[in-house]
N, C-alpha and C. Protein backbone atom coordinates (compact mmCIF):
# COMPACT_ATOMS: atom_id res chain seq x y z
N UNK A 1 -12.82 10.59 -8.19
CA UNK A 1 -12.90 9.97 -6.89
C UNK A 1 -12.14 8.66 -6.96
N UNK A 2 -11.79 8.38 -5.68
CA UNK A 2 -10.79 7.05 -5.95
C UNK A 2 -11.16 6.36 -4.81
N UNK A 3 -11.05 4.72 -4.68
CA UNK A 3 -11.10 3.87 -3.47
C UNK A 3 -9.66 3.35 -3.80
N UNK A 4 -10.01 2.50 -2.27
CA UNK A 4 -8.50 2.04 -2.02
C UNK A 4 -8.72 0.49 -1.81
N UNK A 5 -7.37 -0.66 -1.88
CA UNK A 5 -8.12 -1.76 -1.69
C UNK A 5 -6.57 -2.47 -1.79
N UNK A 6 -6.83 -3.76 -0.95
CA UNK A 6 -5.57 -3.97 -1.18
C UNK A 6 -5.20 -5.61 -1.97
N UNK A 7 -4.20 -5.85 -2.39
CA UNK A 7 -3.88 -7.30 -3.38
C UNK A 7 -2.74 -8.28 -2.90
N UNK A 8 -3.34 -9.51 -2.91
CA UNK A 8 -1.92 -10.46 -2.46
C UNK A 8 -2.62 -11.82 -3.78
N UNK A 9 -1.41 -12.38 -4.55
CA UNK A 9 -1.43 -13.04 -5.28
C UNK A 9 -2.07 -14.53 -4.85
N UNK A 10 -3.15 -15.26 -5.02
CA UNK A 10 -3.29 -16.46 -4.51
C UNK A 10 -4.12 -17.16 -5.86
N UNK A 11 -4.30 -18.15 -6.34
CA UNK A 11 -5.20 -18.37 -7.69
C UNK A 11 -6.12 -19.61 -7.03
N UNK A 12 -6.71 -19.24 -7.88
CA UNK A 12 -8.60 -19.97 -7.73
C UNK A 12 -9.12 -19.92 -8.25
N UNK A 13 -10.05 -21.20 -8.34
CA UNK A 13 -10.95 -21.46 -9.38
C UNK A 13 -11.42 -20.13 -10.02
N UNK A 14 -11.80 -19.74 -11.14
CA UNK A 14 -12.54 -18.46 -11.30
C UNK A 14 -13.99 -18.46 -11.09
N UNK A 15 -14.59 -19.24 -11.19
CA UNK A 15 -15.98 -19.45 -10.73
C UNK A 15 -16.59 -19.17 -9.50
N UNK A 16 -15.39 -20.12 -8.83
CA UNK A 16 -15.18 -19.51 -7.49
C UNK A 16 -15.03 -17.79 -7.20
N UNK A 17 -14.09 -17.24 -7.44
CA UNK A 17 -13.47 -15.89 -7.44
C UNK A 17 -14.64 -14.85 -8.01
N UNK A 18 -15.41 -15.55 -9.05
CA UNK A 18 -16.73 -14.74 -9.38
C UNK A 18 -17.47 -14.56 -8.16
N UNK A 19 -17.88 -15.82 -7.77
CA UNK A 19 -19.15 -15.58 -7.03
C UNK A 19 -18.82 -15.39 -5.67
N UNK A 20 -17.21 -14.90 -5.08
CA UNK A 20 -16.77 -14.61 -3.74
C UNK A 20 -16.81 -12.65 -4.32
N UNK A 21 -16.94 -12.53 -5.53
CA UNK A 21 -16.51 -10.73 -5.93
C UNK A 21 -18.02 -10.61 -5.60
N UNK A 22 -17.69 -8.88 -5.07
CA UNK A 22 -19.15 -8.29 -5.19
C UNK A 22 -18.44 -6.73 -6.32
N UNK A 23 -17.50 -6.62 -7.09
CA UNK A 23 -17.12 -6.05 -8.13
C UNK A 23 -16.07 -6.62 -8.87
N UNK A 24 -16.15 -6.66 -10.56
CA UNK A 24 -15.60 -6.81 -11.17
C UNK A 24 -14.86 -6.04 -12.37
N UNK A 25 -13.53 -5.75 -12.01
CA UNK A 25 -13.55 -4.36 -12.71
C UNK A 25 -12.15 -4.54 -14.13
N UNK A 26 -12.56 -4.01 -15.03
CA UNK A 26 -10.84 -3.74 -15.79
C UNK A 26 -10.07 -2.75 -16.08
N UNK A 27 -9.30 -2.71 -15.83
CA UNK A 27 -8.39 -1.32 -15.54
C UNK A 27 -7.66 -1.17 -15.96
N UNK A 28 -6.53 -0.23 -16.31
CA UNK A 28 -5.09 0.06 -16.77
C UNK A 28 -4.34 0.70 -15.39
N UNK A 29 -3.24 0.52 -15.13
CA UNK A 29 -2.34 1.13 -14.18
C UNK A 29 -1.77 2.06 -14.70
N UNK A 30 -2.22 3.25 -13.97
CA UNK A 30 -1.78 5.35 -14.52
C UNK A 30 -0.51 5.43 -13.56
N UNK A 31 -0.61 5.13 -12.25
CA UNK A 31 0.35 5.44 -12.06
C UNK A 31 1.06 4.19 -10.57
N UNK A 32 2.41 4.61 -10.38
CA UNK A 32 3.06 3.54 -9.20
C UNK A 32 3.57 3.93 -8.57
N UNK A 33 3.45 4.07 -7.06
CA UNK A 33 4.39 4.52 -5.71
C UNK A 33 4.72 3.46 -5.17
N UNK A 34 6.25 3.68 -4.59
CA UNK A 34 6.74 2.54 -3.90
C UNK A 34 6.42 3.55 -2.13
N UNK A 35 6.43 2.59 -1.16
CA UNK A 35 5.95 2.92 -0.19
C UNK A 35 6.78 2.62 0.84
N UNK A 36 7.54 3.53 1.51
CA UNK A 36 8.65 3.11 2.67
C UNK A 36 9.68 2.56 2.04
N UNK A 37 10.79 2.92 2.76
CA UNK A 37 12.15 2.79 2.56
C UNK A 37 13.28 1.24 3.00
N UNK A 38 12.46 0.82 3.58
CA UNK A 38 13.00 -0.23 4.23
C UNK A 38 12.74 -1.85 3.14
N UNK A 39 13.46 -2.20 2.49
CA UNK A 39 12.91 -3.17 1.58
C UNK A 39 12.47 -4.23 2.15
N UNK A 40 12.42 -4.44 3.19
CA UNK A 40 11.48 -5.87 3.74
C UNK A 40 10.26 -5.46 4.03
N UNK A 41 9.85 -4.59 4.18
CA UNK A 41 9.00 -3.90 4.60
C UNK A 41 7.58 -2.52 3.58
N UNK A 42 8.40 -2.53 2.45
CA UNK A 42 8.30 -1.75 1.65
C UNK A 42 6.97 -2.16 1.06
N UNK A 43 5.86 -1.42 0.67
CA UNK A 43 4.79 -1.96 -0.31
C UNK A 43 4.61 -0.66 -1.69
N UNK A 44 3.89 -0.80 -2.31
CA UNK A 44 3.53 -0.01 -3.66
C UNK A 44 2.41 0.28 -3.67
N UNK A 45 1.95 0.95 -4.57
CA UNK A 45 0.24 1.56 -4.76
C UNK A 45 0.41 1.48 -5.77
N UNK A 46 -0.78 0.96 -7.21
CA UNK A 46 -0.84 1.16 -7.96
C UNK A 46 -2.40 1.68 -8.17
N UNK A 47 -2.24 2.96 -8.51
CA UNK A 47 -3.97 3.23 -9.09
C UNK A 47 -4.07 3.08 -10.92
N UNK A 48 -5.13 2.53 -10.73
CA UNK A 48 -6.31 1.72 -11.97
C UNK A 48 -7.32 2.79 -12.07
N UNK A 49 -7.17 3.16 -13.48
CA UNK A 49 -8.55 3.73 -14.06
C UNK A 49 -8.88 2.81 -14.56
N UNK A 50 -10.40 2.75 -14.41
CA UNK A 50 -11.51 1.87 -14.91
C UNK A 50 -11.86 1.73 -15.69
N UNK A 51 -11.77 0.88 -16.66
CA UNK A 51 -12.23 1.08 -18.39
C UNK A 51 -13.85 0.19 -18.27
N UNK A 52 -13.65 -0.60 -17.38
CA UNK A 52 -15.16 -1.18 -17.48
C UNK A 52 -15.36 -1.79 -16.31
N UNK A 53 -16.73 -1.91 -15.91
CA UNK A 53 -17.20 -2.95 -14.95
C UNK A 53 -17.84 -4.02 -15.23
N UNK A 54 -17.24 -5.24 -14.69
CA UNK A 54 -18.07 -6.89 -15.22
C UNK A 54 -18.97 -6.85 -14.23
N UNK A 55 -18.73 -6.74 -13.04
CA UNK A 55 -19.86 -7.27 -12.66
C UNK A 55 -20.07 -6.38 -11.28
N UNK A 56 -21.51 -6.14 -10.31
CA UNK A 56 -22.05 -5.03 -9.54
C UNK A 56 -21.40 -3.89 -9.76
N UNK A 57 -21.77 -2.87 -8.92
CA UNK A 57 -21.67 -1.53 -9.03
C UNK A 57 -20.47 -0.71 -8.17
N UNK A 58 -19.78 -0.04 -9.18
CA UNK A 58 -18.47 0.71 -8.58
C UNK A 58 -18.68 2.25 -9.49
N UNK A 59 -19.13 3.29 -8.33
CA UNK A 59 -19.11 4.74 -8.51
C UNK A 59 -17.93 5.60 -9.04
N UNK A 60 -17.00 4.74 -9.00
CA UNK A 60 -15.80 5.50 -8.70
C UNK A 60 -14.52 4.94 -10.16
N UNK A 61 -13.95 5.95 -10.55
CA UNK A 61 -13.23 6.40 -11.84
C UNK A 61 -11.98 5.15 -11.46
N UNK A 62 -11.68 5.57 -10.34
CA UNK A 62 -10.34 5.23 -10.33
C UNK A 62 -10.53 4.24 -9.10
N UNK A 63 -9.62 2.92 -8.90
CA UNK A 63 -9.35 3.13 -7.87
C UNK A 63 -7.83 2.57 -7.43
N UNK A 64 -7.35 2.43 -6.04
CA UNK A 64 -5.93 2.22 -5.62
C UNK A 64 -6.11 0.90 -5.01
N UNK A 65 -4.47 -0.12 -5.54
CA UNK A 65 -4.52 -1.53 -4.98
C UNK A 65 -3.26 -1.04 -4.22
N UNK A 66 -3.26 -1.36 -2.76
CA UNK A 66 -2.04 -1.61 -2.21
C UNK A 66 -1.52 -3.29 -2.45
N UNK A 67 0.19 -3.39 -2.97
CA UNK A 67 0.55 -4.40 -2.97
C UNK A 67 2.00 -4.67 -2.29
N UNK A 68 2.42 -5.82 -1.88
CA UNK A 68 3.76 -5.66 -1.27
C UNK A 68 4.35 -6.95 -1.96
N UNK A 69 5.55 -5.71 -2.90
CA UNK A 69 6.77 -6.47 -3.40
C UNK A 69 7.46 -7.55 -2.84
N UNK A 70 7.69 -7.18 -1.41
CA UNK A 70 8.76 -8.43 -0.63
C UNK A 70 8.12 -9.75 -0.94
N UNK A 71 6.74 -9.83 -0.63
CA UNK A 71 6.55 -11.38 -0.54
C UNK A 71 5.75 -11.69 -2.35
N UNK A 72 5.95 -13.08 -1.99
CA UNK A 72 6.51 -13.66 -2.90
C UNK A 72 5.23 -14.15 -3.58
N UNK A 73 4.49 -14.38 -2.90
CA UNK A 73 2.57 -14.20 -3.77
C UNK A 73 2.30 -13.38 -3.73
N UNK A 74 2.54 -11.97 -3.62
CA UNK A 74 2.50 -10.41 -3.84
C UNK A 74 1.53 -10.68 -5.07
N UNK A 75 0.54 -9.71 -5.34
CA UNK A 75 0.57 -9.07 -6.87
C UNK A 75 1.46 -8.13 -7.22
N UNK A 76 1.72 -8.30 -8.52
CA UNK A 76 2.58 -7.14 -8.99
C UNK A 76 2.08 -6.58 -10.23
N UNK A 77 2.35 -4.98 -10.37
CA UNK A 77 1.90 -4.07 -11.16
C UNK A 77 2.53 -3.57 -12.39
N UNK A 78 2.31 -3.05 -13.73
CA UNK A 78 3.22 -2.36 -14.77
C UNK A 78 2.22 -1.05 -14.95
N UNK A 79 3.13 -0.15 -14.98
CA UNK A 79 2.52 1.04 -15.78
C UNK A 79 2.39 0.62 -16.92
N UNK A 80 0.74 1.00 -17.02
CA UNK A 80 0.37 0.81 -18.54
C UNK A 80 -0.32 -0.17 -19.08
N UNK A 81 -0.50 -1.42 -17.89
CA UNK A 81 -0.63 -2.48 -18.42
C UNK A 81 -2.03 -2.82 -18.15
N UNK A 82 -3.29 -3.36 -18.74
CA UNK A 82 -4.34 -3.65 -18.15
C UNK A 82 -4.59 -5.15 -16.99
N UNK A 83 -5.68 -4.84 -16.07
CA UNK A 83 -6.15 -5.92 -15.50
C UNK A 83 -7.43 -6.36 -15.32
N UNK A 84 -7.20 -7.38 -14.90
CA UNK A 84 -8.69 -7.36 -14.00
C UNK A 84 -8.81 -7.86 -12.62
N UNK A 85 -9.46 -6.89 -11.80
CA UNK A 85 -9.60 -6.93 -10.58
C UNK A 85 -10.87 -7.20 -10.12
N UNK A 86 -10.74 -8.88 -9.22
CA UNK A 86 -12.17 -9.32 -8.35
C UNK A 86 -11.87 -8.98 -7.08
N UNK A 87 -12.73 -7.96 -6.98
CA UNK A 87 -12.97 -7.31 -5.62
C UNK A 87 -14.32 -6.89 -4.31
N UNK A 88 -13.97 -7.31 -3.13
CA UNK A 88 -15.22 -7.77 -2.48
C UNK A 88 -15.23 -6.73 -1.60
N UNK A 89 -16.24 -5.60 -1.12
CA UNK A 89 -16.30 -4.90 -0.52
C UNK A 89 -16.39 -5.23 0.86
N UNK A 90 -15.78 -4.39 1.87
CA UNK A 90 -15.70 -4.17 3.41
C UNK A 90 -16.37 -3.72 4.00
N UNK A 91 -16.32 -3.70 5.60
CA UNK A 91 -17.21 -3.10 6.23
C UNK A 91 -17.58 -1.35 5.71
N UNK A 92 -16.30 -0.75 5.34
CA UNK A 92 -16.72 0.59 4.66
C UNK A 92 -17.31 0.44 3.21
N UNK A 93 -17.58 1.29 2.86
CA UNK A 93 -18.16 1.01 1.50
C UNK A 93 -17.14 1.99 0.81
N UNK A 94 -15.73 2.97 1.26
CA UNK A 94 -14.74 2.97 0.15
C UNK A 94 -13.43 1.93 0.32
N UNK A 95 -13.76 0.63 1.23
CA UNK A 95 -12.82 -0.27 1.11
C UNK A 95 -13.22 -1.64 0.71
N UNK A 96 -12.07 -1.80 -0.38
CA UNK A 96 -12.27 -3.42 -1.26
C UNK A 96 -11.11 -3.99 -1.25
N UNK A 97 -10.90 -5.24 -0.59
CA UNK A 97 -9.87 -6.25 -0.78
C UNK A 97 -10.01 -7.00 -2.07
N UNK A 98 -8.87 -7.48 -2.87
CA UNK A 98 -8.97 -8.19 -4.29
C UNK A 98 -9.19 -9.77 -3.36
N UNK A 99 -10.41 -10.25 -3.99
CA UNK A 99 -10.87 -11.24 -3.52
C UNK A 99 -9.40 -12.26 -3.82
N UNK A 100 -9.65 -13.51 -2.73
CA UNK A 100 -8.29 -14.31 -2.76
C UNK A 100 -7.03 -13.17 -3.19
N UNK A 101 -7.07 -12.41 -3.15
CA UNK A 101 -5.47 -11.86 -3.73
C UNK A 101 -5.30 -11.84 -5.20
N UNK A 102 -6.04 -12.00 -5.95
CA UNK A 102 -5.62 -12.48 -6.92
C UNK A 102 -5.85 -11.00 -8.31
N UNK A 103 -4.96 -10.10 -8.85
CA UNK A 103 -4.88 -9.28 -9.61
C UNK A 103 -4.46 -9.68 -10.84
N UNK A 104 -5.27 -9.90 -12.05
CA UNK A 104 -4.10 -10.39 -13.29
C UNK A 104 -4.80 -9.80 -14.37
């Protein structure tokens, strides 16, 4: 099963960034789609399998960060590479924005 969620680069206190997450997760990036053809416009998907959870509860194996290359506090992704993602759940419960933006 997979959620979806999306990332824009911004940094903050981490203390802060803790206690704005209602999940804390670490992951590796399996795989990367670039998204639309138009490069100003263009974003990526990177889905994260989950190697662990820091902190509340996430059901789900995998999940997907939408990110967009063009701009310039973007997060950006490597196949292969691990992270960690603070992420705060939405009005749905399979959507999570990376709290402040921030993926590293």
């Amino acid at each position: 099963m997979n959620s979806f969620c999306v990332g824009k680069l911004v940094e903050y206190d981490l203390s802060a960034m803790i206690h704005m997450s209602s999940v804390i997760v670490i992951g590796k990036v399996i795989d990367l789609q670039e998204v639309g053809n138009v490069p100003h416009y263009r974003s990526g998907k990177a889905k994260i399998k989950i190697d662990q959870i820091i902190k509340g509860n996430y059901d789900y194996r995998q999940i997907t960060v939408e990110y967009y290359p063009f701009f310039a506090d973007s997060a950006a992704f490597q196949l292969g590479v691990q992270y960690i993602l603070f992420l705060k759940e939405e009005n749905n419960a399979n959507y999570y924005t990376v709290v402040q933006g921030y993926a590293g």
